[in-house]
Protein backbone atom coordinates (compact mmCIF):
# COMPACT_ATOMS: atom_id res chain seq x y z
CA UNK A 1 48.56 103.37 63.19
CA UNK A 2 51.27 103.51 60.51
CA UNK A 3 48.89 102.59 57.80
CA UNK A 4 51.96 103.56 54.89
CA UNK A 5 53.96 101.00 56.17
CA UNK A 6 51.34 98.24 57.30
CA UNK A 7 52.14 94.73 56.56
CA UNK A 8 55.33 93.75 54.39
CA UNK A 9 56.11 97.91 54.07
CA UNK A 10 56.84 98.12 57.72
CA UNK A 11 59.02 94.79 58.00
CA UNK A 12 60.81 96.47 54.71
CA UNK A 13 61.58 99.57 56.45
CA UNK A 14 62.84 98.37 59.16
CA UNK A 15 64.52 95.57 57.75
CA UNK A 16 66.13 95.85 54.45
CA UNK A 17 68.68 98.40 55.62
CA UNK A 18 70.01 96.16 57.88
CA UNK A 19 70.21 93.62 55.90
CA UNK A 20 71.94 95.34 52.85
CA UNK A 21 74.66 95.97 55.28
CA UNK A 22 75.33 92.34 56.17
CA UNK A 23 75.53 92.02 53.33
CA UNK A 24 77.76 94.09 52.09
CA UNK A 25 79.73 93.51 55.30
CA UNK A 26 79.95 89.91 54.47
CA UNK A 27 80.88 90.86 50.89
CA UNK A 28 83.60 92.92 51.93
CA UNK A 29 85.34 89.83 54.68
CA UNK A 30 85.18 87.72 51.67
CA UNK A 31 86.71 89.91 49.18
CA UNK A 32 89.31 91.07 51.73
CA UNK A 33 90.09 87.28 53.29
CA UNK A 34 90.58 86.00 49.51
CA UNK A 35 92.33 88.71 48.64
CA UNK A 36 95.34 88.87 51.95
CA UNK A 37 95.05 84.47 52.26
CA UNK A 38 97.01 84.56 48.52
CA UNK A 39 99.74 86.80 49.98
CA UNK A 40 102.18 85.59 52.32
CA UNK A 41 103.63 86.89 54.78
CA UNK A 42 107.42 87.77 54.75
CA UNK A 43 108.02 86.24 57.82
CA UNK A 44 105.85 82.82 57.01
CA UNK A 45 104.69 81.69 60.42
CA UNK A 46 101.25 80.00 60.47
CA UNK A 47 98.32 80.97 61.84
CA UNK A 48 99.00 78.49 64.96
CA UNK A 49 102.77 79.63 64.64
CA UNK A 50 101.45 83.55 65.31
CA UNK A 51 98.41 82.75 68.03
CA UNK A 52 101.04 80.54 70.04
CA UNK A 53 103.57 83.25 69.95
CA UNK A 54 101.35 86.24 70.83
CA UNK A 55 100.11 83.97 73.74
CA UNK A 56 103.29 82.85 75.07
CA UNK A 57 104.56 86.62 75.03
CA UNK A 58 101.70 87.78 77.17
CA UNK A 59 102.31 85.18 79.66
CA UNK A 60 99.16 82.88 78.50
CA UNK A 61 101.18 79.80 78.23
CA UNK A 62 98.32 77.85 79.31
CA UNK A 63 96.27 78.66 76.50
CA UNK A 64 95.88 75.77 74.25
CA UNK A 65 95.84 76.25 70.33
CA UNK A 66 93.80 73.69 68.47
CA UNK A 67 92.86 73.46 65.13
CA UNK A 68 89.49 73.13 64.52
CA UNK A 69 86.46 72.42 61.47
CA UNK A 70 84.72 74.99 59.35
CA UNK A 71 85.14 77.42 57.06
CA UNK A 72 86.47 80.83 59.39
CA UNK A 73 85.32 79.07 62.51
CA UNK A 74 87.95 80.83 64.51
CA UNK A 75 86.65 81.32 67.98
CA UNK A 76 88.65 81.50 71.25
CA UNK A 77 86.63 79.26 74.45
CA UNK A 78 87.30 80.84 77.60
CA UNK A 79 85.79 78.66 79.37
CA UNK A 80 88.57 75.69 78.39
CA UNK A 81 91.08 78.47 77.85
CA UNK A 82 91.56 76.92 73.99
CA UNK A 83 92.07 78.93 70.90
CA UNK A 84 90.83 77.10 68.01
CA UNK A 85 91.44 78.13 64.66
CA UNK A 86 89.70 77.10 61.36
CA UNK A 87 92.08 75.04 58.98
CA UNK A 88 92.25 78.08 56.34
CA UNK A 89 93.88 80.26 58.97
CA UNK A 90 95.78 77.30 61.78
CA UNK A 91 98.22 76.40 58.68
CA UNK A 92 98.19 79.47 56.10
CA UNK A 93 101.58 81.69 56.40
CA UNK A 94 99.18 84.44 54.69
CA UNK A 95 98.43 87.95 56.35
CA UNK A 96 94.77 87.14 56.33
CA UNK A 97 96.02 84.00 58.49
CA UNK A 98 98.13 86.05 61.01
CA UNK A 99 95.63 88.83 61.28
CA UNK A 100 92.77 86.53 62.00
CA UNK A 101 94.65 84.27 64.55
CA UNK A 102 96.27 87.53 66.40
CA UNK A 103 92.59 88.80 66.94
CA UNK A 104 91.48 85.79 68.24
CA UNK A 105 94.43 85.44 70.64
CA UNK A 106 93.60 89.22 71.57
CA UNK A 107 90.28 87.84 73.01
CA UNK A 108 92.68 85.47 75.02
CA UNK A 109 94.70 88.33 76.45
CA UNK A 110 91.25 89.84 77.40
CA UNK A 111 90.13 86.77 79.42
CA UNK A 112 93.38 87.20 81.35
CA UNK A 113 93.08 90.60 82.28
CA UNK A 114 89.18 90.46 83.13
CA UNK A 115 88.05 92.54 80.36
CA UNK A 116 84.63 93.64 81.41
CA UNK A 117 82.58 93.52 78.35
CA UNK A 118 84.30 89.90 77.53
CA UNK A 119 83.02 88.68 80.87
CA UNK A 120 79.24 90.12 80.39
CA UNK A 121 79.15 88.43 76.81
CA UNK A 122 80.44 85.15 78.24
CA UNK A 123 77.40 85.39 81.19
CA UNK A 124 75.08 86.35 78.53
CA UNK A 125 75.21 83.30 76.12
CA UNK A 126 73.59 80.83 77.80
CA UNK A 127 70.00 83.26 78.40
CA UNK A 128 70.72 84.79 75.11
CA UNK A 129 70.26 80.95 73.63
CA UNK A 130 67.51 80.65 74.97
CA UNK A 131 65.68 84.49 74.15
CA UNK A 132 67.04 83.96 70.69
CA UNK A 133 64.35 81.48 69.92
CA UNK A 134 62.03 81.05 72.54
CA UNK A 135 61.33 85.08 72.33
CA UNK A 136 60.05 85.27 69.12
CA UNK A 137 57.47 82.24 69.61
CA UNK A 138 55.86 84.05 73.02
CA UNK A 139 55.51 87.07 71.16
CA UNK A 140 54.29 85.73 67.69
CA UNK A 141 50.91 83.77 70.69
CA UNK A 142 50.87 87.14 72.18
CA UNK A 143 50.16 88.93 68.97
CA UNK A 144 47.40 86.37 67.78
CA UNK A 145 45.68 86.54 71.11
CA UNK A 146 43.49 89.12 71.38
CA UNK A 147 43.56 90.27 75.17
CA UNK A 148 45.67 92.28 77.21
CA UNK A 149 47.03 88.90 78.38
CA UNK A 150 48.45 88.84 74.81
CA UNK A 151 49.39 92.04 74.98
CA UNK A 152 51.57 91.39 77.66
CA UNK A 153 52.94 88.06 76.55
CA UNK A 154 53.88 89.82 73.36
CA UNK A 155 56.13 92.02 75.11
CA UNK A 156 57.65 89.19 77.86
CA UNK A 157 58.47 87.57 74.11
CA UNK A 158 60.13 90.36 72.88
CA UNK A 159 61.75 91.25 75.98
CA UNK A 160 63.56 88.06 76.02
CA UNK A 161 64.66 88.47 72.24
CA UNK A 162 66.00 91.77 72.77
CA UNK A 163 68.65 90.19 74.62
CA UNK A 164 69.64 89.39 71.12
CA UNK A 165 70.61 92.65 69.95
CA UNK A 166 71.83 93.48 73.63
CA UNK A 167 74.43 90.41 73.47
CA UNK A 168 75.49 92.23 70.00
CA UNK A 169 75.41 95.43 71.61
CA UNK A 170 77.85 93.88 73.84
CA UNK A 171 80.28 92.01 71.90
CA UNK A 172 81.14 95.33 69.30
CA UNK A 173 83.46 96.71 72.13
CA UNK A 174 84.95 93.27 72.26
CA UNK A 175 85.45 92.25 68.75
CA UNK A 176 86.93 95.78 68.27
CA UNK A 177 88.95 95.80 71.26
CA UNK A 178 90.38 92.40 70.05
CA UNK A 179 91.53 93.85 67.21
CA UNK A 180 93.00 96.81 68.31
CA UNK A 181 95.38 94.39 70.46
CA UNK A 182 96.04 92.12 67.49
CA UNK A 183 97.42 95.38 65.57
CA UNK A 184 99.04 96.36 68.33
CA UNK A 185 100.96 93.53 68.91
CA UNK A 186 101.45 92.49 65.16
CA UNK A 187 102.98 95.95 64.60
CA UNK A 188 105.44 96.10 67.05
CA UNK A 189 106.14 92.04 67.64
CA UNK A 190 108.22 91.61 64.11
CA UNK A 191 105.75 88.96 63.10
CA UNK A 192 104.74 90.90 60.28
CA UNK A 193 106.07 94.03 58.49
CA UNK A 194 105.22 97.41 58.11
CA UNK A 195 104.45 97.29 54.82
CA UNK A 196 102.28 94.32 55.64
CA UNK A 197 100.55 95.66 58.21
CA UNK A 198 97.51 97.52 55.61
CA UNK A 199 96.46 94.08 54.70
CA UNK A 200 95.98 92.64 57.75
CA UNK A 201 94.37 95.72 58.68
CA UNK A 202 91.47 95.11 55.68
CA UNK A 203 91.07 91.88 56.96
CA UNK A 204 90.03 93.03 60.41
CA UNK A 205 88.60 96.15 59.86
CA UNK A 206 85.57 94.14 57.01
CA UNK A 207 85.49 91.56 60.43
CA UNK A 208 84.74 94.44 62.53
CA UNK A 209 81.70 95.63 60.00
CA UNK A 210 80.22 92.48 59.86
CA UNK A 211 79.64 92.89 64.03
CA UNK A 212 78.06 96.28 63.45
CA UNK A 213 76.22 94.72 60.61
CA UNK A 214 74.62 92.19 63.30
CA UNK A 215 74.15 94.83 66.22
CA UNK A 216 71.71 96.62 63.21
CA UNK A 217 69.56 94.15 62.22
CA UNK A 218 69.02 92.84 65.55
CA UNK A 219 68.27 96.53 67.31
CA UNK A 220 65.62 96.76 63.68
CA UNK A 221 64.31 93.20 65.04
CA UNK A 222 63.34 95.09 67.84
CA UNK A 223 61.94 97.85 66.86
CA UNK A 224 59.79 96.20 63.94
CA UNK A 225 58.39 94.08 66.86
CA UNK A 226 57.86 96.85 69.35
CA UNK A 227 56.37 98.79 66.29
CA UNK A 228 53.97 95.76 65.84
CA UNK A 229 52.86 96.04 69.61
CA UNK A 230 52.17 99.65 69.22
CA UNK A 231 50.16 99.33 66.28
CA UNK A 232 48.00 96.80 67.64
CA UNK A 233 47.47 98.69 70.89
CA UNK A 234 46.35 101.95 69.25
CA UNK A 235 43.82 99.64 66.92
C-alpha cells in the first residue's frame, strides 16, 4: 500500500506542510514582536503595569503578577493563580508588551469564570506529558514486532500520542478566546489608543497562527503514524 509515497515520501507528505507553516508562523511572531516592542505605547505602562490593571478591573485581585526567565515565556499558572511574564514584556511600555501581557491576563479572566475549554486543557497536561513521549516509543516496538500483538501495541502507542494533537486541538479555542478578551479590554480600557490598537493586533493575531501551526503538525503526526499501521496491515 501507498508504494509512491513509501519511506521518506510519505513522512514528506505528511509532514513538510506542517512544518512550513510553523515556520512561517514563527517567522511572522518574530517579525511582528520586533517590530511593535520598538514602539511605545502612548500611554507607557509596562507589561506588569497593564496585566495588574486588567486583573484588578475584573475583580482578580488575587492574581499574582511575577516576572519570570526566558525569552517570551509568558504563561499564566492557574493552578497558583500567578501571571508570569517574560522580562521583554513585564518591563517594556511597548504595544507588543501590553498586547502580550493583556492576553495572558485574558487566560486569568477565563480561570475565573470556568471557561470550559481552559479547564479540559488544564486536566489534560499531566496525561498529555506523559502520551507525548511514551506514545511514540510503544508504537515505534509495535511496528518492529511482527504479530498482531504489535499490531495492537502500535496503535495503544499512537493512541496515547494523539492526545498530543487533541491537547492542541483544545487549546486553539483558548489561545484565541484569550485574545479576543485582551482586544476587548485594551480597546475600550484607555490603556492603549485607537490608533494603537493595529499593532497590538499583529502581535496577537502571528501568536494565534503559531497555535494553528502546532494543532497541524501534530493532527499530520497522526495520520503519518496511522498511515504507517495501515500500510503494514495490508502487507
Amino acid at each position: 500500500m501507498f508504494p509512491i509515497f513509501g519511506g521518506y515520501g510519505l513522512y514528506i507528505l505528511f509532514s513538510l506542510p506542517a512544518l512550513l507553516l510553523g515556520l512561517w508562523a514563527q517567522l511572522k511572531v518574530q517579525s511582528a514582536f520586533n517590530k511593535f516592542s520598538r514602539i511605545r505605547s502612548y500611554v507607557g505602562l509596562t507589561g506588569a503595569q497593564v496585566a495588574r490593571r486588567m486583573l484588578d478591573s475584573n475583580g482578580l485581585n488575587d492574581v499574582r503578577v511575577e516576572e519570570t526567565h526566558g525569552f517570551l515565556s509568558d504563561h499564566y499558572d492557574p493552578a497558583h493563580k500567578v501571571l508570569r511574564l517574560s522580562p521583554q514584556v513585564y518591563r517594556s511600555n511597548s504595544l507588543a508588551a501590553a498586547g502580550i501581557a493583556a492576553h495572558e491576563a485574558g487566560h486569568a479572566l477565563q480561570d475565573g469564570v470556568g471557561y470550559t475549554p481552559l479547564r479540559l486543557r488544564t486536566a489534560m497536561v499531566p496525561t498529555v506529558q506523559i502520551g507525548s513521549w511514551l506514545g511514540p516509543i510503544i508504537f515505534m516496538i509495535g511496528l518492529f514486532i511482527a504479530s498482531s500483538f504489535g499490531t495492537q501495541l502500535a496503535w495503544f502507542g499512537l493512541l496515547l500520542f494523539s492526545l498530543t494533537a487533541l491537547f492542541a486541538i483544545v487549546t486553539l479555542p483558548v489561545e484565541l478566546d484569550a485574545s479576543r478578551r485582551a482586544k476587548a479590554w485594551l480597546t475600550t480600557s484607555g490603556v492603549v489608543y485607537s490608533q494603537e490598537i493595529s499593532g497590538v493586533n499583529s502581535v496577537l493575531d502571528a501568536a494565534a497562527l503559531t497555535y494553528v501551526a502546532a494543532a497541524i503538525q501534530a493532527i499530520s503526526t497522526v495520520l503519518y503514524y496511522a498511515f504507517l499501521l495501515l500500510g503494514r496491515r495490508d502487507e
